[in-house]
Protein backbone atom coordinates (compact mmCIF):
# COMPACT_ATOMS: atom_id res chain seq x y z
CA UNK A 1 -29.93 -23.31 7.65
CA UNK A 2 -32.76 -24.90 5.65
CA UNK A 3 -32.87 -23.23 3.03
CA UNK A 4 -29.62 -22.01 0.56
CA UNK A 5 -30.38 -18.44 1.34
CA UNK A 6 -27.46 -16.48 2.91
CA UNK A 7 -28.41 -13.60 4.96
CA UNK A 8 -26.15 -10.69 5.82
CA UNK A 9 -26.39 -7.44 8.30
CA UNK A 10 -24.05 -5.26 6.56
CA UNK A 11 -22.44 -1.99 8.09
CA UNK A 12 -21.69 1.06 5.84
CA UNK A 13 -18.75 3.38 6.47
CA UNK A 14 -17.53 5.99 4.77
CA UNK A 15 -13.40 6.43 5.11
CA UNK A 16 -14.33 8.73 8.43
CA UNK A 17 -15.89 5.88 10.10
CA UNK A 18 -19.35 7.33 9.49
CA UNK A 19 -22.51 5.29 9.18
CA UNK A 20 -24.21 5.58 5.40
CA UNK A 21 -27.61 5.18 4.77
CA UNK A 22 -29.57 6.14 1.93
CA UNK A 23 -27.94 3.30 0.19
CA UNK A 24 -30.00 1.20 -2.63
CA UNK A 25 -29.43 -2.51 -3.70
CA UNK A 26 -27.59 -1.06 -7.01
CA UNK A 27 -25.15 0.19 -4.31
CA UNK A 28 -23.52 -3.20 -3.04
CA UNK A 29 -21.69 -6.22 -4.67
CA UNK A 30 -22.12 -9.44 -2.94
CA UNK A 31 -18.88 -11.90 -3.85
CA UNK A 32 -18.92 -15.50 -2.47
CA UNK A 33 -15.37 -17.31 -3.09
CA UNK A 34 -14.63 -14.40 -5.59
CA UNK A 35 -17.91 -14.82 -7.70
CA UNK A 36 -20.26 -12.22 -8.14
CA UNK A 37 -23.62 -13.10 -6.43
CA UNK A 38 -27.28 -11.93 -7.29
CA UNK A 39 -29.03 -9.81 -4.78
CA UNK A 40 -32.59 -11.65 -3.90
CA UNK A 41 -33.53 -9.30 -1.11
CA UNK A 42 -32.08 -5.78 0.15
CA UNK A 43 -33.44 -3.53 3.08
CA UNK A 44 -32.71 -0.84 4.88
CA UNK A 45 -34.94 -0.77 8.11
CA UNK A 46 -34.70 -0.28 12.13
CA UNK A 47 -35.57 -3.97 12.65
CA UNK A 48 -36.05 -5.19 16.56
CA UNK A 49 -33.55 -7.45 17.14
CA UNK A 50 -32.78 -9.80 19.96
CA UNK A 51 -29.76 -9.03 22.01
CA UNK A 52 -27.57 -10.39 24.68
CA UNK A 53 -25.63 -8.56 27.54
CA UNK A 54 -22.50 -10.32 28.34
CA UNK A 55 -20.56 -8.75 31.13
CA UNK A 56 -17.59 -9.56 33.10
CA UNK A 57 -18.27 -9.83 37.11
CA UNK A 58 -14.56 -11.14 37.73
CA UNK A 59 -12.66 -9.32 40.67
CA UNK A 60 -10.95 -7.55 38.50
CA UNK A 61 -14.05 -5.31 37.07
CA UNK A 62 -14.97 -4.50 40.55
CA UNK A 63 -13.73 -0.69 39.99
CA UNK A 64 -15.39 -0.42 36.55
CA UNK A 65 -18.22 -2.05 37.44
CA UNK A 66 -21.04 1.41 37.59
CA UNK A 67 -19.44 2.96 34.57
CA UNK A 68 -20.18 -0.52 32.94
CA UNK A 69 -23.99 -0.85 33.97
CA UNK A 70 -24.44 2.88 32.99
CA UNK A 71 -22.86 1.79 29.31
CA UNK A 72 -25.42 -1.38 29.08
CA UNK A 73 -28.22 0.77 29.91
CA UNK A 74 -27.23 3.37 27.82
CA UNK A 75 -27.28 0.95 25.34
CA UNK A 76 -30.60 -0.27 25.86
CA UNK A 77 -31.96 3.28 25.40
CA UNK A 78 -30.69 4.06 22.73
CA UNK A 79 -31.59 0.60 21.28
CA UNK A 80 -34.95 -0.21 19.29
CA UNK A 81 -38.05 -0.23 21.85
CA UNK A 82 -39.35 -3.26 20.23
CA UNK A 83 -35.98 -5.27 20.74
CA UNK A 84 -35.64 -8.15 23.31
CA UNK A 85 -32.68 -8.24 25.76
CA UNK A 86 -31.43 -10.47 28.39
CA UNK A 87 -28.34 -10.55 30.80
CA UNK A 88 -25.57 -12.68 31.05
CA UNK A 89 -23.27 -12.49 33.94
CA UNK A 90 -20.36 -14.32 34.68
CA UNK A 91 -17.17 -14.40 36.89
CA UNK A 92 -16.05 -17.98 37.15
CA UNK A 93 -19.71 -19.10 37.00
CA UNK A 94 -22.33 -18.02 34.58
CA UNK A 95 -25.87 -16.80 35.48
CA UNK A 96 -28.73 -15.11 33.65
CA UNK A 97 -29.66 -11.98 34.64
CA UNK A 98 -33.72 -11.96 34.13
CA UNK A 99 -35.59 -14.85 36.20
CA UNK A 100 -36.15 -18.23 34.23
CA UNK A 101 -39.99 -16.72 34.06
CA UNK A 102 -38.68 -13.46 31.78
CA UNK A 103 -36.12 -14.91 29.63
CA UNK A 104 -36.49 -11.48 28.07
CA UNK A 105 -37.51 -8.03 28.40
CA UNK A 106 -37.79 -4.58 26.61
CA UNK A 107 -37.79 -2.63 29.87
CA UNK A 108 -34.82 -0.84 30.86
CA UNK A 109 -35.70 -0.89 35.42
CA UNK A 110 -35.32 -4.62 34.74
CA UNK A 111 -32.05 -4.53 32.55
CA UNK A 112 -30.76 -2.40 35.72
CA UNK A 113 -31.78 -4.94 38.51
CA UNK A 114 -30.63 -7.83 35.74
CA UNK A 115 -26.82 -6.54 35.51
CA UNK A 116 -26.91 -5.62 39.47
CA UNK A 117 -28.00 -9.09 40.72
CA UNK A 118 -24.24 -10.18 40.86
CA UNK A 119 -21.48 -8.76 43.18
CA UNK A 120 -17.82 -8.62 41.02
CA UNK A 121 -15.64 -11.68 42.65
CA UNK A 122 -13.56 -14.36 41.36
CA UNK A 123 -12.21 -15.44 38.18
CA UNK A 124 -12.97 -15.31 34.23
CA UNK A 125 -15.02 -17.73 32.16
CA UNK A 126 -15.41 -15.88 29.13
CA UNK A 127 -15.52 -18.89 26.90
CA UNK A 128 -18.56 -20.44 28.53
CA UNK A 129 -20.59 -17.30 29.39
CA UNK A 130 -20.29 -17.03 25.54
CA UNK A 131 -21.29 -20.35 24.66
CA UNK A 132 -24.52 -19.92 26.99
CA UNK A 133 -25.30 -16.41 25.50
CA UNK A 134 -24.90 -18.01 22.00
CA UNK A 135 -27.61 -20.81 22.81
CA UNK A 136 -29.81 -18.27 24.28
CA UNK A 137 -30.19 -16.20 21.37
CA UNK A 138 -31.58 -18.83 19.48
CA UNK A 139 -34.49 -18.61 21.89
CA UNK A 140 -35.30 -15.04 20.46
CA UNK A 141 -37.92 -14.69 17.98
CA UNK A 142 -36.04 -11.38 16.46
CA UNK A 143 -34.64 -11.53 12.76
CA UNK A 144 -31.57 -10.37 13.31
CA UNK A 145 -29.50 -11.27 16.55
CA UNK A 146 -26.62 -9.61 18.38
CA UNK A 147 -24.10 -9.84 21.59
CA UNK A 148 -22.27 -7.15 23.36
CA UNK A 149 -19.45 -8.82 25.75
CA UNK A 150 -17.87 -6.36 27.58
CA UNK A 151 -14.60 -7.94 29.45
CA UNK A 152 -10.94 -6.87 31.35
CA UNK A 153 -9.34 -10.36 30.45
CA UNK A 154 -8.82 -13.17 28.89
CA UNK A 155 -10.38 -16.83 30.28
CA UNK A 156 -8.93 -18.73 32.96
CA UNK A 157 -11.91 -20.40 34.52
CA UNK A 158 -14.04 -21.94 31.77
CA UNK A 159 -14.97 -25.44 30.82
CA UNK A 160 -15.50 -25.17 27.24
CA UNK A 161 -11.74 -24.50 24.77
CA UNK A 162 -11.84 -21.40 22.58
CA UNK A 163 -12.18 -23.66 19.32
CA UNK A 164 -15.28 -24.62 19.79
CA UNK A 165 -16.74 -21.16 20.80
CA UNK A 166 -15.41 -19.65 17.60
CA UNK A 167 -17.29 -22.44 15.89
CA UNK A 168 -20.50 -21.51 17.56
CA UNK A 169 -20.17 -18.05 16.97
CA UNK A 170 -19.14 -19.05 13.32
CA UNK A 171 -22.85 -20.32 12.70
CA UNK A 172 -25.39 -17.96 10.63
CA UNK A 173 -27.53 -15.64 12.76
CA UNK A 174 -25.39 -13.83 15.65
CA UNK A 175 -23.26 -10.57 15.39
CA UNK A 176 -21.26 -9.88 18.21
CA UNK A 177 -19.70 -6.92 19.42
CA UNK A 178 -16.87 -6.97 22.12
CA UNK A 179 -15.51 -4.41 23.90
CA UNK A 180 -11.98 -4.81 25.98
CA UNK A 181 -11.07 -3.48 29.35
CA UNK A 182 -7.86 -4.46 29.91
CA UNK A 183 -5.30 -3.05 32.64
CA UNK A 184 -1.46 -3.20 31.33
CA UNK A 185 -0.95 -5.41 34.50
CA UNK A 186 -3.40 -8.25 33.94
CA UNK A 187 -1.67 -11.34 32.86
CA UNK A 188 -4.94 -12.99 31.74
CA UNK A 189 -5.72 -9.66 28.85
CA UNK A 190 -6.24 -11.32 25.44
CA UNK A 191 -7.45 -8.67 23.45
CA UNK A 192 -7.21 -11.33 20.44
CA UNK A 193 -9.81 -13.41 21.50
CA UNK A 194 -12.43 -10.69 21.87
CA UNK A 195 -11.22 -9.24 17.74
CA UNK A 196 -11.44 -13.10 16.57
CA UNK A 197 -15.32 -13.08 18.26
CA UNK A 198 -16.26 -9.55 16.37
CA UNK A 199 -14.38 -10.68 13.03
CA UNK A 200 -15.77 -13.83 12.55
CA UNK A 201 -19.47 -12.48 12.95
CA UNK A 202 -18.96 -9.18 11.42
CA UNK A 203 -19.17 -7.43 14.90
CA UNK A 204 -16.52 -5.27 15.57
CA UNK A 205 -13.84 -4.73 18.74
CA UNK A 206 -13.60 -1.91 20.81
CA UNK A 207 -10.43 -1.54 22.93
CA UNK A 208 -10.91 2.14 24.79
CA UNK A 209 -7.99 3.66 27.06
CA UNK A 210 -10.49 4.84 29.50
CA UNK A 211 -13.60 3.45 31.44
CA UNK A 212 -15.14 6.97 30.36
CA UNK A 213 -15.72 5.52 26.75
CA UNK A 214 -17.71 2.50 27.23
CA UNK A 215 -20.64 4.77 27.52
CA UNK A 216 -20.34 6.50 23.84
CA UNK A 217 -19.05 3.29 22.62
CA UNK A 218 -22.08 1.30 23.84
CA UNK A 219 -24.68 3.98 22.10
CA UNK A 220 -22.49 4.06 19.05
CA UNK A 221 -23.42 -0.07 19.06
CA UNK A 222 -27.21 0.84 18.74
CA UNK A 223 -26.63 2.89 16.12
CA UNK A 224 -24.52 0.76 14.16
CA UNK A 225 -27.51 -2.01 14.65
CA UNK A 226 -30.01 -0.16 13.47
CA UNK A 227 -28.63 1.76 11.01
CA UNK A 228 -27.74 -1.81 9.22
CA UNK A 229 -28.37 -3.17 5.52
CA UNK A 230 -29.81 -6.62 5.27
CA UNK A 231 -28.75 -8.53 2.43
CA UNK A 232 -29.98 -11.66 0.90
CA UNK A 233 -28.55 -14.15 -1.99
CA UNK A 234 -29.06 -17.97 -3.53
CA UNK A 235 -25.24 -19.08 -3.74
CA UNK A 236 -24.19 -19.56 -7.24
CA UNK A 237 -22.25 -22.53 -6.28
CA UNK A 238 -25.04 -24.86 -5.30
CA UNK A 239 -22.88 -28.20 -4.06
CA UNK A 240 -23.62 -29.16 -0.25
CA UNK A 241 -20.20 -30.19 0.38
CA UNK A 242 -20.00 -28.62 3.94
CA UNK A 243 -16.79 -26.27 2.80
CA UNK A 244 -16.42 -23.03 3.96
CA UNK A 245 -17.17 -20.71 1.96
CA UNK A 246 -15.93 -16.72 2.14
CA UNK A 247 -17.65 -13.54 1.53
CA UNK A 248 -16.90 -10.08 0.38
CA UNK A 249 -19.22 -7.34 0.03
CA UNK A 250 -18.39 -4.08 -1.99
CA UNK A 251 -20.19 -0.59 -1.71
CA UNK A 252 -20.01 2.60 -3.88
CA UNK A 253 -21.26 5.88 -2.45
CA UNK A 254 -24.30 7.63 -4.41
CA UNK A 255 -21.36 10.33 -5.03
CA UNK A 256 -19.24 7.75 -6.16
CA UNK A 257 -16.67 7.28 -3.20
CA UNK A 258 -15.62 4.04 -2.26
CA UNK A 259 -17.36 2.75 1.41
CA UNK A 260 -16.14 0.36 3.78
CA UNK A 261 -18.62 -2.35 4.28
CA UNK A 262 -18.41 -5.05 7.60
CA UNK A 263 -19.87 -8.20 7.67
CA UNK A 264 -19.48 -11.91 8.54
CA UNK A 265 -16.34 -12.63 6.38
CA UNK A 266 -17.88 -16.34 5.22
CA UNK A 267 -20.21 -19.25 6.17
CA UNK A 268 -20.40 -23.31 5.93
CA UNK A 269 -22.55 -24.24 3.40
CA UNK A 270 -24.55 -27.04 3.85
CA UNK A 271 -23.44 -30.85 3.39
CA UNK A 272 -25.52 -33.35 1.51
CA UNK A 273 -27.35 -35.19 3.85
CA UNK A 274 -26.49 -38.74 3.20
CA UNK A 275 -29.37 -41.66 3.15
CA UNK A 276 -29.14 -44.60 5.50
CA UNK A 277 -28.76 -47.80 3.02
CA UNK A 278 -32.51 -49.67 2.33
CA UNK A 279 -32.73 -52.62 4.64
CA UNK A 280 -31.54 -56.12 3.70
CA UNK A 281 -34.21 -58.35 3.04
CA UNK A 282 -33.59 -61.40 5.12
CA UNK A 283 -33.13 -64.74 2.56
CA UNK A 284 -35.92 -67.01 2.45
């Protein structure tokens, strides 16, 4: 970041699992490393954001593979018109959906013919179909940015390690949201992987028992995006020593009931840039 301002999408819940709105700034606590924090800037607004579609073409989705098209579409209408949204597919290869001309769109014929483009065949490389969605967000020119992966396994084709793809996904700026389709007979399921890539952004996991859910579970996604509290603050602690730093924010219902709030559990703040030493002057 470039500035000491940390940013936060925050999700309400009450202890049902329902969204709250209505909330005011008064509402929340913001603690960084334990310390109370001071709230610079607080909304509450359907912001477009700029979202990526991450879906599994392995072998293994073959039989889920309508019921998952009809969830990322479903998605996309329920979504904010404004927001921009591209494809990822990948089995053991990774392609982009929308042609290099369209890295993005808002219209929901070419999401369809973006997620049909590839048949389901080979093996898994979650890791780098990840790592390429991650860099193509940063393309976006939304505020707020988000990925939906929706997978049956774990990785067994990719280049890139997990470590490194947690590290990515640990920078400011991307939520992600994962959603597991796992059968009890694939060797390859690691539902872990997919809760470590929610947690660490303040996405969440979805892990349904049927392909029939994906559908409700992808619309209940839009909702929880735009239904989301942005939250702002100048760390107390001002030192650049590159150390990560962890984050807990607190909400109190207008009633007075105690809410469960999601968000990215911590950042890196930013190390001290150090200066290259003056030249030597060469001796006369």
């Amino acid at each position: 970041m470039e500035t000491d301002l940390v940013v936060l999408h925050a999700t309400a819940q009450n202890q049902k699992g329902i969204l709250v709105s209505g909330l005011e700034k008064n509402d929340f606590q913001v603690y960084e490393d334990g310390v109370l924090q001071q709230i610079k800037y607080f909304s509450h607004e359907d912001i477009p954001v700029t979202v990526g579609l991450v879906i599994d073409n392995s072998g293994s989705m073959r039989p889920k593979r309508a019921q998952v098209i009809a969830a990322a579409l479903a998605f996309a209408r329920a979504s904010n018109p404004q927001d921009q949204m591209f494809v990822v597919n990948f089995n053991e290869r990774v392609a982009f959906g929308l042609p290099d001309s369209a890295p993005f769109t808002d219209q929901v014929p070419q999401l369809e013919l973006a997620l049909s483009r590839v048949a389901a065949d080979g093996e898994t490389a979650l890791y780098d179909a990840v790592a390429a969605a991650l860099d193509h967000l940063n393309k976006g020119n939304r505020d707020k940015k988000v990925l939906i992966v929706i997978s049956d396994g774990g990785d067994n084709a990719s280049k890139h390690s997990l470590a490194p793809i947690i590290a990515m996904a640990r920078q400011p700026g991307a939520i992600i949201y994962t959603i597991g389709l796992f059968d009890e007979t694939d060797e390859d399921r690691n539902p872990k992987v997919l809760k470590q890539l929610a947690h660490e952004t303040g996405g969440e996991t979805f892990l349904p028992e049927s392909i029939k859910e994906v559908i409700p579970i992808c619309e209940r996604i839009a909702r929880d995006i735009r239904n989301q509290y942005t939250i702002a603050y100048v760390p107390a602690n001002r030192k650049q020593d590159g150390a990560y730093r962890t984050i807990q924010v607190r909400a109190v219902a207008q009633g007075g009931g105690r809410l469960l709030v999601r968000t990215r559990p911590g950042y890196f703040a930013r190390s001290k840039v150090q200066s290259p030493p003056p030249p030597k002057n060469d001796p006369p």
